[in-house]
Protein backbone atom coordinates (compact mmCIF):
# COMPACT_ATOMS: atom_id res chain seq x y z
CA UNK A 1 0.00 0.00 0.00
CA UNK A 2 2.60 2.25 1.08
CA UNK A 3 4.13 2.07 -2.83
CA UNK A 4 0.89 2.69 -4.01
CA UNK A 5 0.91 5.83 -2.32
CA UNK A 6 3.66 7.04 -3.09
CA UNK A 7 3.58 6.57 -6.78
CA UNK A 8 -0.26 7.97 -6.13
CA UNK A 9 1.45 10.97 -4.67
CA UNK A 10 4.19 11.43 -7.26
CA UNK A 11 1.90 10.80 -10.52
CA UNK A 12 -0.97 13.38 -8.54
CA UNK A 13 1.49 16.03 -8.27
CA UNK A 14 2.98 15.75 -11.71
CA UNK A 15 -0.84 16.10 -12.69
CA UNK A 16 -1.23 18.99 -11.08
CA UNK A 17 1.71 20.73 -12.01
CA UNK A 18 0.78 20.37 -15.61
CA UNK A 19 -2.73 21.50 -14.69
CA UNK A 20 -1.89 24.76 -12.46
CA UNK A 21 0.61 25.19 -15.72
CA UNK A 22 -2.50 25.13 -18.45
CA UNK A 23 -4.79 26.85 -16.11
CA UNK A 24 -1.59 29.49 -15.62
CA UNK A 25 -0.24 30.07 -19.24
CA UNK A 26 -2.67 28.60 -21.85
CA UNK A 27 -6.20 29.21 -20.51
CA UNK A 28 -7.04 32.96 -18.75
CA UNK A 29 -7.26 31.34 -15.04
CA UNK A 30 -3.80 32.91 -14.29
CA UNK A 31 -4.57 36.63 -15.08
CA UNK A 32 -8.28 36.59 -14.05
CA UNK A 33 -8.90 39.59 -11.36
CA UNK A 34 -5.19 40.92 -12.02
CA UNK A 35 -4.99 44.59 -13.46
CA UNK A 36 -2.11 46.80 -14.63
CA UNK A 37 -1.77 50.05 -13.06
CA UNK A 38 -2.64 52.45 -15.38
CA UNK A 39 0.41 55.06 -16.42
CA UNK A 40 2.19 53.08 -13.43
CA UNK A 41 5.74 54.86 -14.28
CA UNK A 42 5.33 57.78 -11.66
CA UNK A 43 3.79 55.16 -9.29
CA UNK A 44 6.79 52.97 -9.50
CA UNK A 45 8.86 55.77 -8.98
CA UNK A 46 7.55 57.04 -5.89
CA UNK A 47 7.81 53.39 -4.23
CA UNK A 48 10.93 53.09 -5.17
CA UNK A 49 11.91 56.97 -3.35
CA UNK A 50 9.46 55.48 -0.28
CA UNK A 51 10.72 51.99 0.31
CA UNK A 52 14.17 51.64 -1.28
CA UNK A 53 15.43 48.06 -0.76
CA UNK A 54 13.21 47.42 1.91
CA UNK A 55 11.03 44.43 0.01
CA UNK A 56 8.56 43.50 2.37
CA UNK A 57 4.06 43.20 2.44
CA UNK A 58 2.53 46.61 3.28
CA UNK A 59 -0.75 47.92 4.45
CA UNK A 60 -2.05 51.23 3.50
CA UNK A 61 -2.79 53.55 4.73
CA UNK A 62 -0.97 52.71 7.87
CA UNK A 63 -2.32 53.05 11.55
CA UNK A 64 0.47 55.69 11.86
CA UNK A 65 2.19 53.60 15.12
CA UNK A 66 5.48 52.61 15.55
CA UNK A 67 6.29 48.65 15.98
CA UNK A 68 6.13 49.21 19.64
CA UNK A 69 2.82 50.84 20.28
CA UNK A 70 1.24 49.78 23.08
CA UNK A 71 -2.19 48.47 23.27
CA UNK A 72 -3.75 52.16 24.08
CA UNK A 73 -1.68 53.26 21.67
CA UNK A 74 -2.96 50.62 18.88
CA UNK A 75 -6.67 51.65 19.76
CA UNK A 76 -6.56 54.82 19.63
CA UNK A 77 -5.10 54.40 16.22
CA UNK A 78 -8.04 51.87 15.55
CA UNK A 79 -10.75 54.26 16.31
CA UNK A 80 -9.04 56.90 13.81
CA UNK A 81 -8.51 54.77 11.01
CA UNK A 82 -11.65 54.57 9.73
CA UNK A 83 -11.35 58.63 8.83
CA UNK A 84 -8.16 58.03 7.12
CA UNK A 85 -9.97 55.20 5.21
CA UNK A 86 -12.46 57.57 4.35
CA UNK A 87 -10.29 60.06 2.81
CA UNK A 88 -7.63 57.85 1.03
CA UNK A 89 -6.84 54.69 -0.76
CA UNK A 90 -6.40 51.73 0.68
CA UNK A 91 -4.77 48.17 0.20
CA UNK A 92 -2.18 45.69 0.63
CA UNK A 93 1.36 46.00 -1.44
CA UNK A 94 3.93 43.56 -1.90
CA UNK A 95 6.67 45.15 -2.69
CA UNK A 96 10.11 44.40 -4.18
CA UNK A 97 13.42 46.70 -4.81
CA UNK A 98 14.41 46.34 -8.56
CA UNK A 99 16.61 43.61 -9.80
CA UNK A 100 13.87 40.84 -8.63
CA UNK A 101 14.19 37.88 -11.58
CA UNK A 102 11.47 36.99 -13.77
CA UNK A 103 9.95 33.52 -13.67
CA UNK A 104 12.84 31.21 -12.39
CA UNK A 105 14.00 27.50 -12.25
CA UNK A 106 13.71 27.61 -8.32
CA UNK A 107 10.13 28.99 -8.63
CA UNK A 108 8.95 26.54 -10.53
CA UNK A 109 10.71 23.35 -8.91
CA UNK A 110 9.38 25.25 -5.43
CA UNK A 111 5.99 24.78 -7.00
CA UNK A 112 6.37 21.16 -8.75
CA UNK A 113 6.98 20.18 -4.74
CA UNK A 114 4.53 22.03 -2.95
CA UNK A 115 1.55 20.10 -5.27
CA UNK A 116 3.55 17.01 -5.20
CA UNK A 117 3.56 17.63 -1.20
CA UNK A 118 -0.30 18.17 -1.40
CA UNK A 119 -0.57 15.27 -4.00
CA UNK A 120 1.10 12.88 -1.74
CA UNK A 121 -1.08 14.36 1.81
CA UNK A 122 -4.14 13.67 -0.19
CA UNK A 123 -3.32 10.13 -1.39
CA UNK A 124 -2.03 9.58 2.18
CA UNK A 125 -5.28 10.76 3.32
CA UNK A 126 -7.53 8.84 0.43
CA UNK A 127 -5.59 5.81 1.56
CA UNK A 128 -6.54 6.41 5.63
CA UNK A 129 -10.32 6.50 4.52
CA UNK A 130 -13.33 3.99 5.11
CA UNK A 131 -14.42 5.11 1.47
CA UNK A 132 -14.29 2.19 -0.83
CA UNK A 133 -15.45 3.20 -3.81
CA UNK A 134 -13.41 5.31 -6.85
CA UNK A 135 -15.91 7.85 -6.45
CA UNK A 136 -16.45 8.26 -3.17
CA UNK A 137 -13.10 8.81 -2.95
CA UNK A 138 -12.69 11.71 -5.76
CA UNK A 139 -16.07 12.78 -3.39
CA UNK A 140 -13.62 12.97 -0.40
CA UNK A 141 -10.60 14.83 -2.75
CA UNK A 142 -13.29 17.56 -3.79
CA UNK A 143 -14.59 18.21 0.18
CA UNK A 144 -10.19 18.22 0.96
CA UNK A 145 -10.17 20.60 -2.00
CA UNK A 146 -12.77 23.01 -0.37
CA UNK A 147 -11.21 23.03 3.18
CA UNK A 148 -8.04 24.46 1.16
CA UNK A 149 -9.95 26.81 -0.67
CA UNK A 150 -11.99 28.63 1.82
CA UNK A 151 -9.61 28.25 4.60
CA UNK A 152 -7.57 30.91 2.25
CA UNK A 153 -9.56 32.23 0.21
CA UNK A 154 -12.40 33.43 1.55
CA UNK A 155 -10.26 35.17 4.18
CA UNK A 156 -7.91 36.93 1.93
CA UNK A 157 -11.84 38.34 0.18
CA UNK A 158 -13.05 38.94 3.15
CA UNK A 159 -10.07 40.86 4.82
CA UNK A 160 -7.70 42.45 2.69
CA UNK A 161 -10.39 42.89 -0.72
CA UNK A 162 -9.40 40.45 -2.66
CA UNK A 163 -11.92 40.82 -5.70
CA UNK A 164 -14.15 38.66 -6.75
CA UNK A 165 -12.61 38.23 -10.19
CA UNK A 166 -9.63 37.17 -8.57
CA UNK A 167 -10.79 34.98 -5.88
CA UNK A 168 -13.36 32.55 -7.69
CA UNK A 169 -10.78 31.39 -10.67
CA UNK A 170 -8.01 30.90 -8.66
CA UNK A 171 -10.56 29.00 -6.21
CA UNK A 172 -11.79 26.99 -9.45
CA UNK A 173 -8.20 26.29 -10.24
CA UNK A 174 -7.45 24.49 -7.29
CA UNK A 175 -10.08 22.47 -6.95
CA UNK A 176 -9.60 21.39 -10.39
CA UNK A 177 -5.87 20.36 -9.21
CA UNK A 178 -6.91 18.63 -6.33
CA UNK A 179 -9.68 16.60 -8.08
CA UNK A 180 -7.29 15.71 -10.82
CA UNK A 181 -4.84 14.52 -8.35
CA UNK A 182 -7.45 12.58 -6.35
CA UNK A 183 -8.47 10.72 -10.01
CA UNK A 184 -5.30 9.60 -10.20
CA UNK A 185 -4.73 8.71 -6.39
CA UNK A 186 -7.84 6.98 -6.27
CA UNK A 187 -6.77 4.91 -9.53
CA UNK A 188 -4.27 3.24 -7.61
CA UNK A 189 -5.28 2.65 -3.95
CA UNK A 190 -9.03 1.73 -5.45
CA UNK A 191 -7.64 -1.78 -6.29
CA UNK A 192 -6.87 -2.20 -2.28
CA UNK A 193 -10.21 -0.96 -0.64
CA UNK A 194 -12.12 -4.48 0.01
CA UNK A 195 -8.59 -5.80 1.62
CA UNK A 196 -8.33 -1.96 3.80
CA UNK A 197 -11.50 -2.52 4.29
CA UNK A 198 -11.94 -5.89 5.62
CA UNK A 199 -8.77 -5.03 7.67
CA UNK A 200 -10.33 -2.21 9.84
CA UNK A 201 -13.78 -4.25 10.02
């Protein structure tokens, strides 16, 4: 069983590489909800004079407290912020000092692992489970699938404004990978559910 997993695992993530690829570079998933800023020159500019080399995930506008406020300090700001909400922009950056590479080796080898890492949880987990059946196992991949996807993304909506447009096809995207990977975890453990099964009865 334990082989079965693992080459479960390894085929799973090697599907769902070449899926997130696909939905990434051939089909629209990729860009969906992502704009260019508009005359972004003098923008880039003025992050650059503001932030330097100091790459890093910021929130604007800021609370306008140092990193050690206290906790007056930090709700005082609180009560305040909504006015500076009010009267400016708002949203999160990540930012990066120039010379950051384009699409790299190490980028994509640091995503081949992290979906063969998922591939291999979820045939571990596909493997664990009282469902016998191939479907009711690509059943149990798609409910794993959602606990992913609204664990983050429903947060990252609901907090920081992530739009719509955004949100749903990259949520689409990986439930696609996971039930990919689950159709071909499934096609190898599904030959060893009666024995798992009459082994926990």
């Amino acid at each position: 069983m334990a082989k079965r997993i693992l080459l479960g695992g390894i085929l799973g993530g090697v599907a769902m590489f070449l899926w997130s690829s696909v939905a990434h570079m051939i089909l629209p998933l990729g860009q969906a909800g992502i704009k260019e800023i508009p005359n972004e020159q003098p923008v880039l500019s003025s992050m650059q004079a503001g932030l330097g080399q100091a790459s890093g995930l910021y929130m604007f506008p800021g609370m306008g407290v140092g990193p050690d406020a206290n906790r007056q300090q930090r709700n005082e700001a609180m009560r305040d912020y909504g006015q500076k909400l009010a009267a400016n922009p708002s949203g999160l950056l990540i930012y990066h000092p120039p010379g950051a590479p384009a699409l790299t080796g190490g980028q994509l080898m640091t995503e081949f692992l992290t979906e063969f890492a998922e591939a291999l949880l979820l045939a571990f987990l596909l493997a664990q489970t009282r469902a016998t059946t191939f479907g009711s196992r690509i059943g149990l991949a798609i409910v794993i699938a959602l606990v992913g996807v609204i664990t983050t993304n429903v947060p990252y909506w609901n907090w920081y404004g992530f739009p719509l447009s955004y949100t749903l096809p990259y949520a689409f995207t990986q439930i696609v990978g996971y039930t990919i990977a689950g159709i071909v975890a499934a096609s190898f453990l599904k030959t060893q559910a009666p024995q798992a099964a009459a082994a926990r009865a």
